[in-house]
Protein backbone atom coordinates (compact mmCIF):
# COMPACT_ATOMS: atom_id res chain seq x y z
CA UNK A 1 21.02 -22.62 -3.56
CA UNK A 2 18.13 -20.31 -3.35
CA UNK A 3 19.40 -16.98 -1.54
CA UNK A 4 17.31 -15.52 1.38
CA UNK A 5 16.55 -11.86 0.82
CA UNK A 6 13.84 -10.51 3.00
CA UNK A 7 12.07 -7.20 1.87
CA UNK A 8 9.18 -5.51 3.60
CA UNK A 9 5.98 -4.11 2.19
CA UNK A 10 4.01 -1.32 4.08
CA UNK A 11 0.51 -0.78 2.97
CA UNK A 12 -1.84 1.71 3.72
CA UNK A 13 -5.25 2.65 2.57
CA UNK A 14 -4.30 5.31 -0.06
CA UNK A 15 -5.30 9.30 -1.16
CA UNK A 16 -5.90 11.37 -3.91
CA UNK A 17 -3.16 12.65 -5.79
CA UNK A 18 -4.42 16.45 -5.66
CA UNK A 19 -7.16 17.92 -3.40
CA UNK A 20 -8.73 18.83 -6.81
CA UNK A 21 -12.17 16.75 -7.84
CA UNK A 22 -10.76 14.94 -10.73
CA UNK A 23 -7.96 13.55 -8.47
CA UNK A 24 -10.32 12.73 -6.23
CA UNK A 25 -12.98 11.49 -8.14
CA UNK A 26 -10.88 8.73 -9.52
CA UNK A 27 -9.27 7.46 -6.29
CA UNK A 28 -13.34 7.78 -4.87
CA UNK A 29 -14.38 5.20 -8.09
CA UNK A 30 -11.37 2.68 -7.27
CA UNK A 31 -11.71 2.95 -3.26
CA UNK A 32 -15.62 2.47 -3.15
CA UNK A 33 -15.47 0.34 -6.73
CA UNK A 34 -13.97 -2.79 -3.99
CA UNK A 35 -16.15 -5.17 -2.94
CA UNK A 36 -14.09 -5.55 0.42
CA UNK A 37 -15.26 -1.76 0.64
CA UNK A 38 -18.91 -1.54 -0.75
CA UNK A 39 -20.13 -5.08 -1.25
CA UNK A 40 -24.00 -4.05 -3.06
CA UNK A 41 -24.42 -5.94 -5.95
CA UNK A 42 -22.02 -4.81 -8.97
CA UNK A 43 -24.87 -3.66 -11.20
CA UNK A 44 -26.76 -1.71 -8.68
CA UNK A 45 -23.87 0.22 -7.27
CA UNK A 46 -22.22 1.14 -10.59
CA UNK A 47 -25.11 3.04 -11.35
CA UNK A 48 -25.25 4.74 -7.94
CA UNK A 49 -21.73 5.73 -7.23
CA UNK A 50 -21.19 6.80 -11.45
CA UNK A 51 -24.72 8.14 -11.65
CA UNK A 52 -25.07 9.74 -7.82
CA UNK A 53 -22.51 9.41 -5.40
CA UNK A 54 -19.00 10.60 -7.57
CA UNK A 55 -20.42 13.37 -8.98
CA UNK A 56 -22.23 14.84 -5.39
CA UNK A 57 -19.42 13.75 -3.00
CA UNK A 58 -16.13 14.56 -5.14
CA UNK A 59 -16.49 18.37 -4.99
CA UNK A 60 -17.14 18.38 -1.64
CA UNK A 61 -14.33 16.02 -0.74
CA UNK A 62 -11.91 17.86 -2.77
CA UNK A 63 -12.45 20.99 -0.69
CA UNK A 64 -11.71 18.72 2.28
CA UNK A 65 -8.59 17.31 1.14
CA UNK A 66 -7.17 20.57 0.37
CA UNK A 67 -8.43 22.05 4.06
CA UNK A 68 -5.94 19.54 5.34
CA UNK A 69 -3.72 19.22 2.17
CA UNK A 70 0.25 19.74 3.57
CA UNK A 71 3.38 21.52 1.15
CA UNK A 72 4.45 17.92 0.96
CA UNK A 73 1.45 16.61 -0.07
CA UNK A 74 -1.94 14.34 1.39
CA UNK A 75 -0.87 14.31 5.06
CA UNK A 76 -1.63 10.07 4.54
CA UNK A 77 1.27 10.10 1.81
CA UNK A 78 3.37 12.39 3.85
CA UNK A 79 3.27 10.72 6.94
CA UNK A 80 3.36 6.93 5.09
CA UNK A 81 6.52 8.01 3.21
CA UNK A 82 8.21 9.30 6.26
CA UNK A 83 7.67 5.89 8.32
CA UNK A 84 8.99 4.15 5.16
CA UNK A 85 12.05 5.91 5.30
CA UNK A 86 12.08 5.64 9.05
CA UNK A 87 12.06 1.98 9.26
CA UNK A 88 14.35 1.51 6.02
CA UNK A 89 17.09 2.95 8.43
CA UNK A 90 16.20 0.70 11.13
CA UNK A 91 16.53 -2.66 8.94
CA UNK A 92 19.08 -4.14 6.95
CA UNK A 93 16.59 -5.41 4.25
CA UNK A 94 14.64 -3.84 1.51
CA UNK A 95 11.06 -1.50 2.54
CA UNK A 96 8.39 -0.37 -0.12
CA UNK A 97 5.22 1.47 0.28
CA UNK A 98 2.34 0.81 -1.67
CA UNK A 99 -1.71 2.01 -1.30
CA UNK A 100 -4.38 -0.15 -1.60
CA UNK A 101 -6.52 2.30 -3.57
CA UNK A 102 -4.40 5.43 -5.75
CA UNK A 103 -0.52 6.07 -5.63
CA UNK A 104 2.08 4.71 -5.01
CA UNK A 105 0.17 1.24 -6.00
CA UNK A 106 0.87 -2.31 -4.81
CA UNK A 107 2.45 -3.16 -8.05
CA UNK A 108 4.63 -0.42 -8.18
CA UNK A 109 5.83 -1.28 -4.98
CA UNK A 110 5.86 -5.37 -5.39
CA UNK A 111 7.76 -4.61 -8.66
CA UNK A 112 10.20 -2.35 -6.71
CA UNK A 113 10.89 -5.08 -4.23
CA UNK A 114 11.07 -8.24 -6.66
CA UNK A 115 13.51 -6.13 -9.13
CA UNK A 116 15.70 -5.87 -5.92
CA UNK A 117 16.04 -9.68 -5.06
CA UNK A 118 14.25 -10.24 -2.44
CA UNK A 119 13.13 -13.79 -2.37
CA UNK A 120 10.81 -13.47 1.19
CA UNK A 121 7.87 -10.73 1.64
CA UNK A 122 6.79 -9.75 5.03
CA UNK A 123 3.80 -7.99 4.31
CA UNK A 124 2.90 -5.39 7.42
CA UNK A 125 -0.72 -3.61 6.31
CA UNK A 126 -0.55 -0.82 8.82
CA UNK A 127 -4.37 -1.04 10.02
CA UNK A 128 -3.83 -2.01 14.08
CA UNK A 129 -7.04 -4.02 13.98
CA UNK A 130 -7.79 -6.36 11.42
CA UNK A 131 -10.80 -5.31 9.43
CA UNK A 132 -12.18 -7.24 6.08
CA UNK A 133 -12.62 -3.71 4.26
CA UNK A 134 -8.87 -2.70 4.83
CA UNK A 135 -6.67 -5.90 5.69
CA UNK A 136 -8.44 -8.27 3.83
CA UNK A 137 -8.11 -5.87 1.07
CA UNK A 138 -4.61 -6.01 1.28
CA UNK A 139 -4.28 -9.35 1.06
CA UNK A 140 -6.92 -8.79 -2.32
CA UNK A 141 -4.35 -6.85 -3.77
CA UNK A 142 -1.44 -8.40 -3.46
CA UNK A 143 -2.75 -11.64 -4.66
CA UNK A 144 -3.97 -9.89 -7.88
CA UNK A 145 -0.49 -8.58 -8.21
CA UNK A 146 0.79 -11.67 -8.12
CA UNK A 147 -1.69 -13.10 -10.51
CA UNK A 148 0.79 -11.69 -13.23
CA UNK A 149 4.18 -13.18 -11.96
CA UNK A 150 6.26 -16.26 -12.96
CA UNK A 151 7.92 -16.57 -10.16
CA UNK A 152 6.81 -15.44 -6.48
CA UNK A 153 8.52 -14.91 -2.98
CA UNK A 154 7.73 -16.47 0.42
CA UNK A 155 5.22 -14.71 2.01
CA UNK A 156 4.79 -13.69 5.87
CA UNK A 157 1.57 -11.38 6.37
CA UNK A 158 1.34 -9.37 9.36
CA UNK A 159 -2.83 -9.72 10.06
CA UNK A 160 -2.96 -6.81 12.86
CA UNK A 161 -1.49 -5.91 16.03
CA UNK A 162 -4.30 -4.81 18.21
CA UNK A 163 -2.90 -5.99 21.52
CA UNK A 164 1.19 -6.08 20.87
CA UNK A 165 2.56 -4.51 23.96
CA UNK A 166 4.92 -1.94 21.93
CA UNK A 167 1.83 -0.76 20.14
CA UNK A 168 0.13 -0.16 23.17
CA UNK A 169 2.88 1.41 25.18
CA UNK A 170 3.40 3.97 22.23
CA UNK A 171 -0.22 4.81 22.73
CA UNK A 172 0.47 5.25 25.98
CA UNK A 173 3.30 7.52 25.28
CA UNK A 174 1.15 9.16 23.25
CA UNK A 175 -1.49 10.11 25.77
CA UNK A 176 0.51 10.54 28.63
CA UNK A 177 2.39 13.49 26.62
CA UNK A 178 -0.93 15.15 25.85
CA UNK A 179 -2.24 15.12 29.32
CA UNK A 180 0.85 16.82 30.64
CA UNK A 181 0.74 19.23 28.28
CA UNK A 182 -3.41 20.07 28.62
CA UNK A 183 -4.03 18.32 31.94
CA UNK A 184 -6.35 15.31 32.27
CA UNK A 185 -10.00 15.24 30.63
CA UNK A 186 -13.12 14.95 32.24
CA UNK A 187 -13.07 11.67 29.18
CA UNK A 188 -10.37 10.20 26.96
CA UNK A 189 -12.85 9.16 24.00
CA UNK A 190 -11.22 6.33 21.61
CA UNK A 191 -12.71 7.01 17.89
CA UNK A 192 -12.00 4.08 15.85
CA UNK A 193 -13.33 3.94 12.27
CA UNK A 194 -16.67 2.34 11.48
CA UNK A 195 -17.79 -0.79 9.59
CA UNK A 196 -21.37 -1.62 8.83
CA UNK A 197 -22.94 -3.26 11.69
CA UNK A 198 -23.93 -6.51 8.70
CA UNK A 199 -19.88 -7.16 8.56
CA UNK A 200 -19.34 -7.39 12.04
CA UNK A 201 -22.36 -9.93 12.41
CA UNK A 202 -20.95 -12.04 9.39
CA UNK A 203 -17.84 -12.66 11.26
CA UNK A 204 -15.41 -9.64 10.99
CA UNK A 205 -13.97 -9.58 14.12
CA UNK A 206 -12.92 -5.75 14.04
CA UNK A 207 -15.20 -4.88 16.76
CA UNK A 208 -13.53 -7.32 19.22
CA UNK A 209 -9.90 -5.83 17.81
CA UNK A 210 -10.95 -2.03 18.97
CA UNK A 211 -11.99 -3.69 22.24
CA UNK A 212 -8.89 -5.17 22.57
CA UNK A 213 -7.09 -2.14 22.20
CA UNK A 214 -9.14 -0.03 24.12
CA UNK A 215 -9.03 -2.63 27.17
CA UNK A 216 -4.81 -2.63 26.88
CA UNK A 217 -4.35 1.12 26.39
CA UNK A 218 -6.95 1.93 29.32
CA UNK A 219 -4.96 -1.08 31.67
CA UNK A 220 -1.60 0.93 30.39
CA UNK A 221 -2.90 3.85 31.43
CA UNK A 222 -4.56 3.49 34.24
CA UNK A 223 -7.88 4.79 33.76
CA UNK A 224 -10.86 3.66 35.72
CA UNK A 225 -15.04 3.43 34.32
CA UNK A 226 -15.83 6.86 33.48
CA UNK A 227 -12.74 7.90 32.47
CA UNK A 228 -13.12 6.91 29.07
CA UNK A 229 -14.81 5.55 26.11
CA UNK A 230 -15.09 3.83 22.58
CA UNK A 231 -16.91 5.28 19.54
CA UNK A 232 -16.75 4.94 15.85
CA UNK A 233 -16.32 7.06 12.95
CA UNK A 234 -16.76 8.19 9.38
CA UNK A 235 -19.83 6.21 8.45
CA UNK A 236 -21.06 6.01 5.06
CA UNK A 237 -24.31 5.24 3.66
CA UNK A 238 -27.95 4.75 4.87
CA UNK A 239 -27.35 0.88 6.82
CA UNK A 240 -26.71 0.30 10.56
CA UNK A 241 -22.52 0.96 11.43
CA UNK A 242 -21.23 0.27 14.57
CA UNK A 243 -22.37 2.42 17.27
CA UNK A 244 -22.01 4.61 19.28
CA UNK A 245 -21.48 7.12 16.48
CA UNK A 246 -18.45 9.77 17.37
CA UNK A 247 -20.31 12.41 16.02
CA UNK A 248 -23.72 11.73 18.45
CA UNK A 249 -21.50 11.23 21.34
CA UNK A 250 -19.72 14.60 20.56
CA UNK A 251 -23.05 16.29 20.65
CA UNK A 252 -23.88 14.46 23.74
CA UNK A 253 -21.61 14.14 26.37
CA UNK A 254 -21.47 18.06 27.50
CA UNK A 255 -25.16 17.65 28.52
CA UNK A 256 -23.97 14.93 30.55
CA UNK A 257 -21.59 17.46 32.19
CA UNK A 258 -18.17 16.16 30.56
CA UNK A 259 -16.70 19.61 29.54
CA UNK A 260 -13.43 18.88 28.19
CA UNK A 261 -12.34 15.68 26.36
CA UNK A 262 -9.28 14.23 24.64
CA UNK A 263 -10.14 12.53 21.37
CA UNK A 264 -7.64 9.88 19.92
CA UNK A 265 -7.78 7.34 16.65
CA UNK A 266 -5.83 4.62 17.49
CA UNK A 267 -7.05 2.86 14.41
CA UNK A 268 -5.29 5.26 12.15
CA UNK A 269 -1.35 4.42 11.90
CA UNK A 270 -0.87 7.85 10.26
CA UNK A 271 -3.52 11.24 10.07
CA UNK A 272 -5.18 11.69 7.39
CA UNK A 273 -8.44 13.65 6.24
CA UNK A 274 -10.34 11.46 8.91
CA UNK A 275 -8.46 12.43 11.40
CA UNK A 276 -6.92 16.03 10.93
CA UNK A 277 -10.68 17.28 9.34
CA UNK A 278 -13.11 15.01 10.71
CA UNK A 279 -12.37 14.47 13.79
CA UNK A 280 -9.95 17.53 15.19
CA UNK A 281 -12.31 19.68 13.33
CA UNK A 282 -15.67 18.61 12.47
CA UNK A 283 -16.04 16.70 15.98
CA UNK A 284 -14.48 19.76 17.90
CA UNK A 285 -17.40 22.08 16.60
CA UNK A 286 -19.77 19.38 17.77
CA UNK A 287 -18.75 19.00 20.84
CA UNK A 288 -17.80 23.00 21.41
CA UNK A 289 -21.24 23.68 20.02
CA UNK A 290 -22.89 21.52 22.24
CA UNK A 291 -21.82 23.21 25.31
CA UNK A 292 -18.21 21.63 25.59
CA UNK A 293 -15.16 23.91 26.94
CA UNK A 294 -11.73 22.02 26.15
CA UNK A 295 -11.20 19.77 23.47
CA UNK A 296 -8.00 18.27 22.49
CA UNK A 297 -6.95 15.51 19.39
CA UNK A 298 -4.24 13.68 20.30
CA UNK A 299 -2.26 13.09 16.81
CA UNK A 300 -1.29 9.43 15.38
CA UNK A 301 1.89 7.55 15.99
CA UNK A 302 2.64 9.20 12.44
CA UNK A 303 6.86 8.74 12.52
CA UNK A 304 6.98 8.61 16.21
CA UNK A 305 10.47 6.65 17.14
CA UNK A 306 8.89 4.51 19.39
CA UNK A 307 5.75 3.79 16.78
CA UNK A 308 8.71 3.14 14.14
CA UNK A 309 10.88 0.95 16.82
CA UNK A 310 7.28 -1.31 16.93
CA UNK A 311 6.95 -1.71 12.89
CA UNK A 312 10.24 -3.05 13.20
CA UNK A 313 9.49 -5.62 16.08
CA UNK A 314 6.86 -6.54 14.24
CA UNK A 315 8.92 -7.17 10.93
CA UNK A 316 11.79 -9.06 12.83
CA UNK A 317 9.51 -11.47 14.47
CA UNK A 318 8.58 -12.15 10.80
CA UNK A 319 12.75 -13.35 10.11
């Protein structure tokens, strides 16, 4: 009889391996080489992003990588291995982390897991809301993987979990602790990360996902209209992304008399350079620049116990 041996795989989007521009040159060509990612046609972007957009951006990047860059490592990696590690202790099954883009890869960690036994995957991407340029791109990569194996496990795959009440009430947590510590904002602003506008109108439903969360963590917390608001982050390129733009509204909203703001990702399971560099730092001298007084980043659920204590709801509904 065929034994039953669950094992989980956590994916996340992936970093360089040094904030140098070689390391991040090559994890730039295989993040923005996807389709899911940048979706021109082949022969007109490889001439852009070799001829153009590595050789511009990869300097630059690598300076802001190593602005952020931890004794452990890329805060992403860091903060990836340690909920790894956290939810391995909370389960009695197998847990590998792999990166859609750079190391540790998603064959190195499907290899890990299949040399171990385990004859069922529950695949958890950790993207809250699904998204065809990260999820979907999990999904890519696994089946890729698995392209180049004999024999394959039972798959459960984890699509997002904008609305789950544990991920919500962690949020919550999350807030709640940084407005006792620097008082309530004039405006909690929600940043999530962008998408071009074109994938949202071809049927990704990520826009509708951020809603989602936004309406549950503003019901959780009790906040009426006024008290805050949804943006989106970290576009790239010259095309239409979801608006309104984080860095606009940063520039904006002191002129409209909001003087100090908390700013949260909730789209980001664990801070990275777009959080710890573009938003707590970039955004802040918008916004301070602009006129505002108080400005506050309230971190990701990073290793938080009761972030952790969700992953492994969401793995043991999955059993």
């Amino acid at each position: 009889m065929r034994q039953d041996k669950p094992g989980v795989l956590l994916v996340n989007l992936g970093t360089p391996d040094a904030p140098t521009t070689p390391a991040v040159k090559r994890y730039l060509k295989q993040f923005l080489s996807d389709p899911r990612v940048v979706d021109t046609p082949r022969w007109l972007w490889w001439a852009i992003l070799n001829g153009a957009i590595l050789p511009i951006r990869s300097p630059r990047v690598a300076k802001l990588y190593a602005s952020v860059w931890m004794p452990e490592g890329s805060p992403l990696m860091v903060y990836s291995k340690r909920q790894r590690d956290a939810l391995a202790a909370r389960l009695d099954m197998p847990v590998a982390l792999g990166m859609s883009y750079g190391n540790p890869s998603l064959k190195s960690a499907l290899d890990s897991l299949m040399q171990q036994g385990i004859t069922r995957l529950i695949v958890l991407p950790l993207y809250p809301q699904f998204s065809c340029s990260t999820v979907a791109a999990v999904w890519d990569g696994i089946t890729q993987v698995f392209a180049g194996y004999r024999s394959l496990p039972d798959v459960s795959f984890i699509r997002d979990y904008a609305e789950h009440p544990a991920y919500i009430a962690a949020l919550r947590a999350s807030v709640e602790r940084s407005f006792a510590q620097h008082g309530k904002p004039d405006l909690l602003v929600m940043s999530y990360h962008g998408i071009p506008q074109r994938f949202a109108d071809e049927g990704d439903d990520y826009p509708q996902r951020c809603r989602d969360t936004t309406a549950a963590l503003t019901a959780a917390l009790g906040l009426g209209e006024g008290e805050m608001m949804m943006t989106f982050q970290s576009r790239f390129g010259r095309e239409p992304w979801l608006t309104p733009y984080t860095d606009e509204t940063m520039r904006g909203l002191p002129a409209k008399g909001v003087k100090h703001i908390q700013i949260m990702s909730p789209g980001f399971s664990a801070d990275c350079l777009e959080t710890l560099e573009e938003i707590s730092e970039q955004n802040r001298e918008f916004f301070i620049h602009a006129g505002g007084t108080k400005f506050e980043y309230i971190p990701a659920l990073n290793e938080d116990e009761a972030h952790i204590a969700m992953m492994a709801e969401l793995v043991n509904a999955q059993r």
